[in-house]
Protein backbone atom coordinates (compact mmCIF):
# COMPACT_ATOMS: atom_id res chain seq x y z
CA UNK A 1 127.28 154.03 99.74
CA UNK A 2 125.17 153.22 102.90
CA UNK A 3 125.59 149.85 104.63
CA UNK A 4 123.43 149.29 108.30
CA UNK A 5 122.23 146.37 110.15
CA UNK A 6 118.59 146.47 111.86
CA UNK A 7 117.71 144.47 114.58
CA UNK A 8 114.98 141.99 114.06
CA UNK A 9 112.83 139.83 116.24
CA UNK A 10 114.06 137.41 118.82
CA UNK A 11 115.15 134.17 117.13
CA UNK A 12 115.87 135.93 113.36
CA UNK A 13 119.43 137.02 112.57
CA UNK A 14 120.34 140.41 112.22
CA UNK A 15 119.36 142.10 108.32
CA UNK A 16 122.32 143.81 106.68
CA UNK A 17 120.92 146.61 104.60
CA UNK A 18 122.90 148.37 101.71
CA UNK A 19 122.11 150.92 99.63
CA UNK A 20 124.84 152.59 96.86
CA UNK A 21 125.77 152.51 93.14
CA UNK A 22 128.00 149.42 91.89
CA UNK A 23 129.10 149.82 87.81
CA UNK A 24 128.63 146.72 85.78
CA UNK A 25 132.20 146.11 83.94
CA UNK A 26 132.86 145.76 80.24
CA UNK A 27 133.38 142.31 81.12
CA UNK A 28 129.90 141.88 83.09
CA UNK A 29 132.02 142.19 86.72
CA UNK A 30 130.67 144.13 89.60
CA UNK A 31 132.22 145.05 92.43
CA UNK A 32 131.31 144.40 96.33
CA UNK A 33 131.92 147.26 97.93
CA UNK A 34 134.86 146.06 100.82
CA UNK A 35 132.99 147.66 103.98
CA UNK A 36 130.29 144.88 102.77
CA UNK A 37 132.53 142.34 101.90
CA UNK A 38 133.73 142.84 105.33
CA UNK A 39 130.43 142.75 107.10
CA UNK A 40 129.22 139.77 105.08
CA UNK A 41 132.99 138.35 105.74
CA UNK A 42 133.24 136.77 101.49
CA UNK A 43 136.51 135.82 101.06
CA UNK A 44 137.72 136.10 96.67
CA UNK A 45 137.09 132.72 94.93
CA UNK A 46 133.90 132.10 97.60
CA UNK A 47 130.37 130.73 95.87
CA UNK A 48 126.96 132.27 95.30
CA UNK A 49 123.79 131.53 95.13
CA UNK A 50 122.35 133.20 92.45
CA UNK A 51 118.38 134.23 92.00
CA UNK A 52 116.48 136.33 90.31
CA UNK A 53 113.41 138.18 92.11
CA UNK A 54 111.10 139.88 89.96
CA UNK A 55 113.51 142.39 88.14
CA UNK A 56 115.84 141.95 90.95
CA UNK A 57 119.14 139.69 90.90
CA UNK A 58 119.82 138.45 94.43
CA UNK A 59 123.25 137.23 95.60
CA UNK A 60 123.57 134.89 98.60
CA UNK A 61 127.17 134.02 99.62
CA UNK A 62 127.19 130.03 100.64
CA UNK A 63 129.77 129.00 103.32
CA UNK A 64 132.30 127.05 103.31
CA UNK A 65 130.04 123.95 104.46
CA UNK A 66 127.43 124.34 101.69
CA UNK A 67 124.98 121.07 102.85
CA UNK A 68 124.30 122.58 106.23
CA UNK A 69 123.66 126.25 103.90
CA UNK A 70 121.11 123.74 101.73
CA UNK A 71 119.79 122.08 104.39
CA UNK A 72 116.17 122.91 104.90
CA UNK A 73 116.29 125.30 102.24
CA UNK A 74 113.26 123.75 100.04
CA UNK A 75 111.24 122.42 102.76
CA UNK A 76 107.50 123.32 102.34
CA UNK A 77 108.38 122.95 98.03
CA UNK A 78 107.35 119.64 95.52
CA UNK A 79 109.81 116.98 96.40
CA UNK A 80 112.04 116.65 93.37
CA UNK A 81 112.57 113.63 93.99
CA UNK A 82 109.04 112.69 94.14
CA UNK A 83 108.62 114.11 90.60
CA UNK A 84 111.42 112.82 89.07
CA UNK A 85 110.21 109.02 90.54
CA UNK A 86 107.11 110.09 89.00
CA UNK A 87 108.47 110.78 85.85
CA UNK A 88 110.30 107.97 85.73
CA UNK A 89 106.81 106.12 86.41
CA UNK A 90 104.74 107.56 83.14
CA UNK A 91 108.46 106.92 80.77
CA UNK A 92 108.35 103.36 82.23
CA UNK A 93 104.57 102.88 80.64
CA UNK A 94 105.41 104.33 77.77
CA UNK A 95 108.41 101.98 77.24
CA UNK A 96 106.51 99.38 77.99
CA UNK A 97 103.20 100.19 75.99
CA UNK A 98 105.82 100.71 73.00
CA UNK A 99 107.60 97.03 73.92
CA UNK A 100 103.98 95.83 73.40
CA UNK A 101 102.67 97.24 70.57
CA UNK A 102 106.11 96.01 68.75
CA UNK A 103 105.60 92.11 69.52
CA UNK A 104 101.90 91.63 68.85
């Protein structure tokens, strides 16, 4: 297994690269290595973030203060809670086109 950091620009944090074989368990566990569990400092019972990119499955270990780990993280996305107002919006009409059609 072959753990190194590499330096990035000024202003970016540092990039922890790994390379190495984990085994997938009979019970769908994997194993992080302990010179990277080290590094990254993940404690046992400590949360992930889980995505999936392309065919890739990408861990993120969120700290202990989890909002300030969020925070920012969807900026530039659709509001959600735009949508969901909007959503909210077109059920309303419907509701009330149904409300209609039912008295008259």
């Amino acid at each position: 297994m072959h753990t190194r950091e590499t330096h990035n620009p000024p202003g970016r944090p540092r990039t922890l690269r790994f390379r190495g074989l984990v085994r997938l368990s009979a019970d769908y566990r994997v194993t992080i290595p302990k010179d990277l569990r080290e590094k990254l400092g993940i404690t046992p019972g400590q949360s992930f973030e889980m995505t999936v990119e392309g065919h890739s499955i990408v861990f993120t270990p969120i700290p202990a203060d989890p909002i300030r780990f969020l925070r920012g993280r969807y900026k530039g996305q659709p509001s959600m809670t735009e949508e969901l107002l909007r959503e909210r919006a077109r059920d309303l009409e419907v509701e009330e086109s149904r409300i209609r059609r039912n008295r008259g």
